[in-house]
Structures are given as C-alpha cells and as structure tokens.
Protein backbone atom coordinates (compact mmCIF):
# COMPACT_ATOMS: atom_id res chain seq x y z
CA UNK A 1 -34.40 13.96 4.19
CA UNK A 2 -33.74 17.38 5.84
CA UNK A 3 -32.53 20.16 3.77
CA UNK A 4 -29.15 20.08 6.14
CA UNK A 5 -28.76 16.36 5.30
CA UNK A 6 -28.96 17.45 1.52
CA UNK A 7 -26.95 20.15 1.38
CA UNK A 8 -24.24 18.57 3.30
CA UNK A 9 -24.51 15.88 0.48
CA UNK A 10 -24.32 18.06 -1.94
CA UNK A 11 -21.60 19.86 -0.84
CA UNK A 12 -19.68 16.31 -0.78
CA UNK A 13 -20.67 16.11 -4.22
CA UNK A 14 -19.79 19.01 -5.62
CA UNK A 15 -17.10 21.11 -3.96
CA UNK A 16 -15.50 18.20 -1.90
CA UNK A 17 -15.62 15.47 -4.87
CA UNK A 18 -13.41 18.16 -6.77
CA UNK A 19 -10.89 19.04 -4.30
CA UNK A 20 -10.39 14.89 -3.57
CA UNK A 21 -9.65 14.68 -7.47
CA UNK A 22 -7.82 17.74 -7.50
CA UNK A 23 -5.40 16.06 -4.59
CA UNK A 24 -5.60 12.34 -6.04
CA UNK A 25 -4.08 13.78 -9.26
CA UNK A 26 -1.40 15.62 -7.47
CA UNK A 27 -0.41 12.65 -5.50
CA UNK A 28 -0.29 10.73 -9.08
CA UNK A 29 2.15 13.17 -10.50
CA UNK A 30 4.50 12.27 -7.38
CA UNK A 31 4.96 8.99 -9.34
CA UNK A 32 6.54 10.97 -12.40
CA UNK A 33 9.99 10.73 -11.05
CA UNK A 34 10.03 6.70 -10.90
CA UNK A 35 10.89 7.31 -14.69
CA UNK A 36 14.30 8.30 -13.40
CA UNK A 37 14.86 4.93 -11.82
CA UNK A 38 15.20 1.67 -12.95
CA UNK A 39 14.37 -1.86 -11.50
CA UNK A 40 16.86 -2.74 -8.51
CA UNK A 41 18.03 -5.85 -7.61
CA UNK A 42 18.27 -4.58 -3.40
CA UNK A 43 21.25 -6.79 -2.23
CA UNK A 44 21.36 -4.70 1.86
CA UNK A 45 18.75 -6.66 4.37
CA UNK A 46 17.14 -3.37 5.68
CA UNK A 47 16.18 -2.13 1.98
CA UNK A 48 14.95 -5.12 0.97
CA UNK A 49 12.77 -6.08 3.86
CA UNK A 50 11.32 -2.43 4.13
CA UNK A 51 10.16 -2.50 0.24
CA UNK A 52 9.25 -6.15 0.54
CA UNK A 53 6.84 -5.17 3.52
CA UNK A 54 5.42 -2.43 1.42
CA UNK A 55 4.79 -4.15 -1.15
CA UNK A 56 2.90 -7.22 1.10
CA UNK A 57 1.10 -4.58 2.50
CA UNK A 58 -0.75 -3.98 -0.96
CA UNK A 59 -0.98 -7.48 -2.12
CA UNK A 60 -3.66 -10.18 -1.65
CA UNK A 61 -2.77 -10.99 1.74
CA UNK A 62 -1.79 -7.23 3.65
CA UNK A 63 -4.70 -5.31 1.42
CA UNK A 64 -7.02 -6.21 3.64
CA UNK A 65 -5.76 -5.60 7.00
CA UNK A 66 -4.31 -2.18 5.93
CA UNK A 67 -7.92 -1.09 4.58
CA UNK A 68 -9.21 -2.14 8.17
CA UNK A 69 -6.40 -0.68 9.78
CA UNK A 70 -7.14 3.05 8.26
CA UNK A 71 -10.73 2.46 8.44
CA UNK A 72 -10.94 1.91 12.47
CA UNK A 73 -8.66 5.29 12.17
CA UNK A 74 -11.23 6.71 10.44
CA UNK A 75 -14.14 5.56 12.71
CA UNK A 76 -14.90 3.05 15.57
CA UNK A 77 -18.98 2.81 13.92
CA UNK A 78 -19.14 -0.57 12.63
CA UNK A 79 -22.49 0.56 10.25
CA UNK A 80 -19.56 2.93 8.86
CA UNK A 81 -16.73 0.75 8.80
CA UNK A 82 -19.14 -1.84 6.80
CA UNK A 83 -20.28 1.17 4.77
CA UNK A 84 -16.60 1.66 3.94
CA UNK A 85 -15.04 -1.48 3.82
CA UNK A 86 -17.94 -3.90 1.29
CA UNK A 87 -17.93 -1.22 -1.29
CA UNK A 88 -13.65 -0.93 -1.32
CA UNK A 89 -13.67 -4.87 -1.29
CA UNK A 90 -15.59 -5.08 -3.91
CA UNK A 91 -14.23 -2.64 -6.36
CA UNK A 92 -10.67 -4.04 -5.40
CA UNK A 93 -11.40 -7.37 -6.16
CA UNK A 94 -13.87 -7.67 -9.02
CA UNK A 95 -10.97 -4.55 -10.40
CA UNK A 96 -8.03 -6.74 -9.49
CA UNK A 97 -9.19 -9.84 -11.60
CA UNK A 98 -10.13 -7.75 -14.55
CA UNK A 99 -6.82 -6.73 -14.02
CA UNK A 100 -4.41 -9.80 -13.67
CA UNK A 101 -6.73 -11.99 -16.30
CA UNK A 102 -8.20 -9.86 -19.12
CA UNK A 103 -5.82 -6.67 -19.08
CA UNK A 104 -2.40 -8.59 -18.41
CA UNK A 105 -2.53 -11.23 -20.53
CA UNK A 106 -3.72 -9.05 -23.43
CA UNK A 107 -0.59 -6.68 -22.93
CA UNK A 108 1.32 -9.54 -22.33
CA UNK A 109 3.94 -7.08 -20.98
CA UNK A 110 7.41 -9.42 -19.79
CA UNK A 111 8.68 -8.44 -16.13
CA UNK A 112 11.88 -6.89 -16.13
CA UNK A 113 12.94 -9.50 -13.53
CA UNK A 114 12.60 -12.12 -16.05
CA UNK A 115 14.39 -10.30 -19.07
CA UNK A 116 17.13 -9.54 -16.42
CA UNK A 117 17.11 -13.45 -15.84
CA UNK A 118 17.63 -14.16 -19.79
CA UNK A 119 20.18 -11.71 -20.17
CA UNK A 120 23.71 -11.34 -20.31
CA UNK A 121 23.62 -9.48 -16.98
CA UNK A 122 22.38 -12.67 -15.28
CA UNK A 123 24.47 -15.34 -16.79
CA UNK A 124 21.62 -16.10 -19.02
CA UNK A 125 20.01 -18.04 -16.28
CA UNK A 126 17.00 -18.63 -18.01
CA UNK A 127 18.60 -19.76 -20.99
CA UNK A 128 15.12 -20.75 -23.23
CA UNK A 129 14.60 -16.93 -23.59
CA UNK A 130 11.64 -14.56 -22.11
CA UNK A 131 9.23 -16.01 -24.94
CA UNK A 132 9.48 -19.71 -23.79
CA UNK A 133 9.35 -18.49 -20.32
CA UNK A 134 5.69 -17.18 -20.79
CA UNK A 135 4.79 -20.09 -22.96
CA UNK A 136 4.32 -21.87 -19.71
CA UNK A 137 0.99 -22.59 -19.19
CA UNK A 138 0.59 -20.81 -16.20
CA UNK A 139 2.00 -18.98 -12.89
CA UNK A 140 2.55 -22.46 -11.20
CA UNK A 141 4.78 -23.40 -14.11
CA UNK A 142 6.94 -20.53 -13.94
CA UNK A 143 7.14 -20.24 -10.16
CA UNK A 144 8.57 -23.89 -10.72
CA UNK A 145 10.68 -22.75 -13.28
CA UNK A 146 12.32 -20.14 -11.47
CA UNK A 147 12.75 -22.53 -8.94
CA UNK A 148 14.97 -24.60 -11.05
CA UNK A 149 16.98 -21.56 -11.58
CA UNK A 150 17.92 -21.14 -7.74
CA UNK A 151 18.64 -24.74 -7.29
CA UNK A 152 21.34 -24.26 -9.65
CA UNK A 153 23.23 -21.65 -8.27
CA UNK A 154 23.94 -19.82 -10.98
CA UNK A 155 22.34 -16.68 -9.99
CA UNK A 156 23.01 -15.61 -6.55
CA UNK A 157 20.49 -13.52 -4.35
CA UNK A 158 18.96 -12.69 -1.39
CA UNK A 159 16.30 -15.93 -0.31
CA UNK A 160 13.85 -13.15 0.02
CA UNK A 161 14.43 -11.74 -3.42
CA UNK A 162 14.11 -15.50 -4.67
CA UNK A 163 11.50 -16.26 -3.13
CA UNK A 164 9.65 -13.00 -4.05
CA UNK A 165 10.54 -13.08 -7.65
CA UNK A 166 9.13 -17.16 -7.52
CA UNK A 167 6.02 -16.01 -6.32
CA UNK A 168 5.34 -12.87 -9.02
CA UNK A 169 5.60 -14.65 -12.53
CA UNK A 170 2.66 -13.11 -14.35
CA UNK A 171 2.79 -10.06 -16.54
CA UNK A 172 4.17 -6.81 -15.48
CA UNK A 173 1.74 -3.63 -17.11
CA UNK A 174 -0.31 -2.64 -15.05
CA UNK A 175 1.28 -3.09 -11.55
CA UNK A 176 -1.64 -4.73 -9.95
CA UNK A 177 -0.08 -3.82 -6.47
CA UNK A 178 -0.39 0.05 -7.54
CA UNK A 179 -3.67 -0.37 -8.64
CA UNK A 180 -4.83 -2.01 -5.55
CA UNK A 181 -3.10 0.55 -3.04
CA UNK A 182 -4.33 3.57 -5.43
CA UNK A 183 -7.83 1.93 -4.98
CA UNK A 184 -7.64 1.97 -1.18
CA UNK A 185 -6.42 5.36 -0.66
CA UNK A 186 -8.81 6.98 -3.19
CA UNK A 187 -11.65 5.67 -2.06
CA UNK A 188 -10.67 6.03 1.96
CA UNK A 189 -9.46 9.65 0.73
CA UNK A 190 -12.82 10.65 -0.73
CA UNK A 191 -14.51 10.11 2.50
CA UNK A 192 -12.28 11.52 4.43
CA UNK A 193 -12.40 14.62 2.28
CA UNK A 194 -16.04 14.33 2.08
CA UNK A 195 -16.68 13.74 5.85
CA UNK A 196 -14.25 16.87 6.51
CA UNK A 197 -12.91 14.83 9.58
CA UNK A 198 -9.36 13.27 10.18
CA UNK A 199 -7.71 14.91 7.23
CA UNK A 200 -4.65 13.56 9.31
CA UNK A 201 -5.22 10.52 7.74
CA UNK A 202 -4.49 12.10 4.36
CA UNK A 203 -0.44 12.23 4.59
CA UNK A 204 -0.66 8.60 5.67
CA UNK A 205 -2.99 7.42 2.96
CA UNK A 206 -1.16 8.69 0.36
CA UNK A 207 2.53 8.37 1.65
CA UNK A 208 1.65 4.51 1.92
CA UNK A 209 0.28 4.20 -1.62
CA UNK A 210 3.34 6.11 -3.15
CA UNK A 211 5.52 4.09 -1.18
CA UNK A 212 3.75 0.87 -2.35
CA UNK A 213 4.20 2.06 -5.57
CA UNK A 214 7.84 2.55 -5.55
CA UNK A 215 8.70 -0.54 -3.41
CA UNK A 216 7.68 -2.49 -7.01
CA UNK A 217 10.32 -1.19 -9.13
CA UNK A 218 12.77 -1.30 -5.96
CA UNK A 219 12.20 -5.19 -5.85
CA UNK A 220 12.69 -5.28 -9.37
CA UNK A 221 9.34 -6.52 -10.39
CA UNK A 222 7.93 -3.30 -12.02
CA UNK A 223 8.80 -0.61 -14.19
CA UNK A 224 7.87 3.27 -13.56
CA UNK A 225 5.09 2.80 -16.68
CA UNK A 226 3.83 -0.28 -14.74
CA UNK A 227 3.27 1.56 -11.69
CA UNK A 228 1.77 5.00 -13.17
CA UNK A 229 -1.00 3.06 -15.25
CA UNK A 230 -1.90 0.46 -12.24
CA UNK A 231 -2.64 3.97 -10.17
CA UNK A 232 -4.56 5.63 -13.09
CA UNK A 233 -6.58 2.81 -13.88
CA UNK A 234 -7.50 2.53 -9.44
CA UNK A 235 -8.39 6.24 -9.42
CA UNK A 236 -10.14 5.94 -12.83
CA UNK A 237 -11.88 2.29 -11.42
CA UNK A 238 -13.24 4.46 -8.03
CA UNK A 239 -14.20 7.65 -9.93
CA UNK A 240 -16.38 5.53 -12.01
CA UNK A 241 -17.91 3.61 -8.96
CA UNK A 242 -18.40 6.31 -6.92
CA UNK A 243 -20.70 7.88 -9.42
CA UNK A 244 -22.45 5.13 -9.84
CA UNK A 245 -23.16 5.18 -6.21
CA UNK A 246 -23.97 8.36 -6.26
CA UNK A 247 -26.99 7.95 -8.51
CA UNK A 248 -27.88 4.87 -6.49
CA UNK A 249 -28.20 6.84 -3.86
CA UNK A 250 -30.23 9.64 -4.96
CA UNK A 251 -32.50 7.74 -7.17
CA UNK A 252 -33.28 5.40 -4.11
CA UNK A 253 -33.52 8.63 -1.72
C-alpha cells in the first residue's frame, strides 16, 4: 500500500469519521421537536399519501430500492456499489430482526394506533382492551383482528389508513422504520464524507431519513420516543460495524 493510499485512509478515519458523527448527531437532534406532536390520524388524500410513501420508502419493500437509488448517485462502479450496498444489507437486516423479535417484544411497547382503537376517542372499537389485543399470538392474528374492526363500520377512515394500520400490528418502541432509514443514511453518509465527493447527496440523505421519521407519528403508528431511539440505535448499530470493518481491514492489509 502506498503511503498516499494510507494517509488518505487515515484521514477517513480520523478527521472525516469525526465530522460524519459530528453531522449524524446534529441531524438526530432535528428529531427533538417530534416531542411537540402527537400521533395523527391524516383524514386529507395529499397528506396521507405523501407520509404513507415515506414511510414505504423505509420499509421492507422501498429500503432497498432507495439504498440503490442513492448509491448509483453516489457512483456508476459496480465493485463500489457492491462494496456499498452487501455491507448496508447486511447490517439492516440482521439489525432489523434483532429489532422487531428480541428488542420489541421485550419492551412490549402498545402502538398508539391501537390504544386510540380501545379508547373512548374511537368508540371503543376494539372493545377486549390493548392487553387482549397483544395476547394474539401473532401479527397475522391482529392484522385479522383489525380487520374485523373495519368490516363493522364503526370506525371510519381513510382505506389507506386501514389498510396501513392492518398491516403494522407489532410493537411500537423502537420505530423499526427509523432505524432502518437512520441505517441507510449513516452508513451512505460516512462514505460520502469519507470519499469527500457528492456532498450534494448529504441534504438528500438526511432530509429523507428525517422525513421517514416523522411520516411514522403522522400515520399514527409511532410516537416521537419511538422514532428518536429507532435512529439512535441505526447510528449506534453502523458506528459499531464500521469499526469493526475498520480493523478488518487493516489487520488483513
């Protein structure tokens, strides 16, 4: 290795490593005023198909195509867009199931969809109570569940809403969708800042995980707590993993 190649790593290591953190961090603190809101119930079409999109964007079937998306902005090298794209898959995913089987259930944290749904507010609509609601065995159960409760009419919605709030019936802390997004954009962030190329792509990275973010507690589904420690735990998930790479790399240089 040439003593360019290693400074410019170290450089990356050092100076630029700190000043992604630095940013990440600030961009986290631009979630601090979600504690001023509370879960919506978005009853306009425009609203509630812009933070329905958002929120696709981040979830199981968008993640991937927005990753690839800022990653061909980032470069047309396929040994760099593989470089880029394994590693993020694999600390999303193997993070995400952690996430949504062994932190989730151990919280055990209710939506505040569903306690809106066994309240007052709501007609008492589901009438058994929030407890017997996530005594169902699982997230088929209470998708069917909640599909009982549109059938009889008693709660009136948008069909998107419905069919949104059928689909997310597992625990609410943390927001898996902010912890996902925060993923993405830290680690696509780090080599941007790292590569000292396309910092354009900065503003978009992080606009799109902060809008992600707040599209969960616009569609009801999340609260601002939800969202903050989903993002802390991504940043905390890539810090960890990029470290680890680190010293892969330099023991095996």
């Amino acid at each position: 290795m040439t003593k360019a190649a290693s400074g410019e790593r170290r450089e990356c290591t050092l100076r630029g490593r700190r000043q992604w953190l630095g940013a990440m961090l600030l961009v986290l603190t631009l979630l601090l005023p979600a504690f001023l809101l509370s879960p919506a119930i978005p009853r306009d079409d425009w609203p509630l198909v812009l933070w329905w999109s958002l929120s696709l964007s981040a979830s199981k079937y968008g993640l991937v195509w927005v990753a690839l998306l800022f990653s061909v902005l980032f470069t047309r090298s396929a040994g760099k867009l593989l470089r880029l794209l394994l590693p993020l898959l694999l600390i999303a995913g193997s993070g995400a199931w952690v996430n949504e089987h062994l932190i989730k259930p151990a919280v055990a944290q209710p939506r505040p969809n569903i306690q809106f749904m066994a309240s007052a507010a709501a007609g008492f609509a589901i009438p058994e109570g929030v407890d017997a609601f996530y005594a169902l065995p699982d997230k088929a159960s209470r998708s069917q569940r909640l599909k009982a409760v549109w059938q009889d009419g008693s709660l009136s919605m948008p069909k998107l809403l419905r069919d949104h709030w059928t689909e997310e019936t597992g625990f609410s802390f943390p927001s898996g969708h902010a912890f996902a997004a925060t993923v993405l954009v830290a680690w696509l962030s780090l080599w941007v800042v790292c590569a000292r190329r396309r910092l354009w792509l900065l503003p978009l990275l992080w606009g799109w995980m902060l809008a992600v973010c707040y599209s969960r507690i616009e569609l009801g589904v999340h609260r601002p707590e939800d969202i903050l420690a989903g993002a802390v735990e991504g940043l905390l998930l890539v810090m960890l993993s990029q470290w680890l790479f680190r010293r892969w790399l330099y023991n095996s240089a």
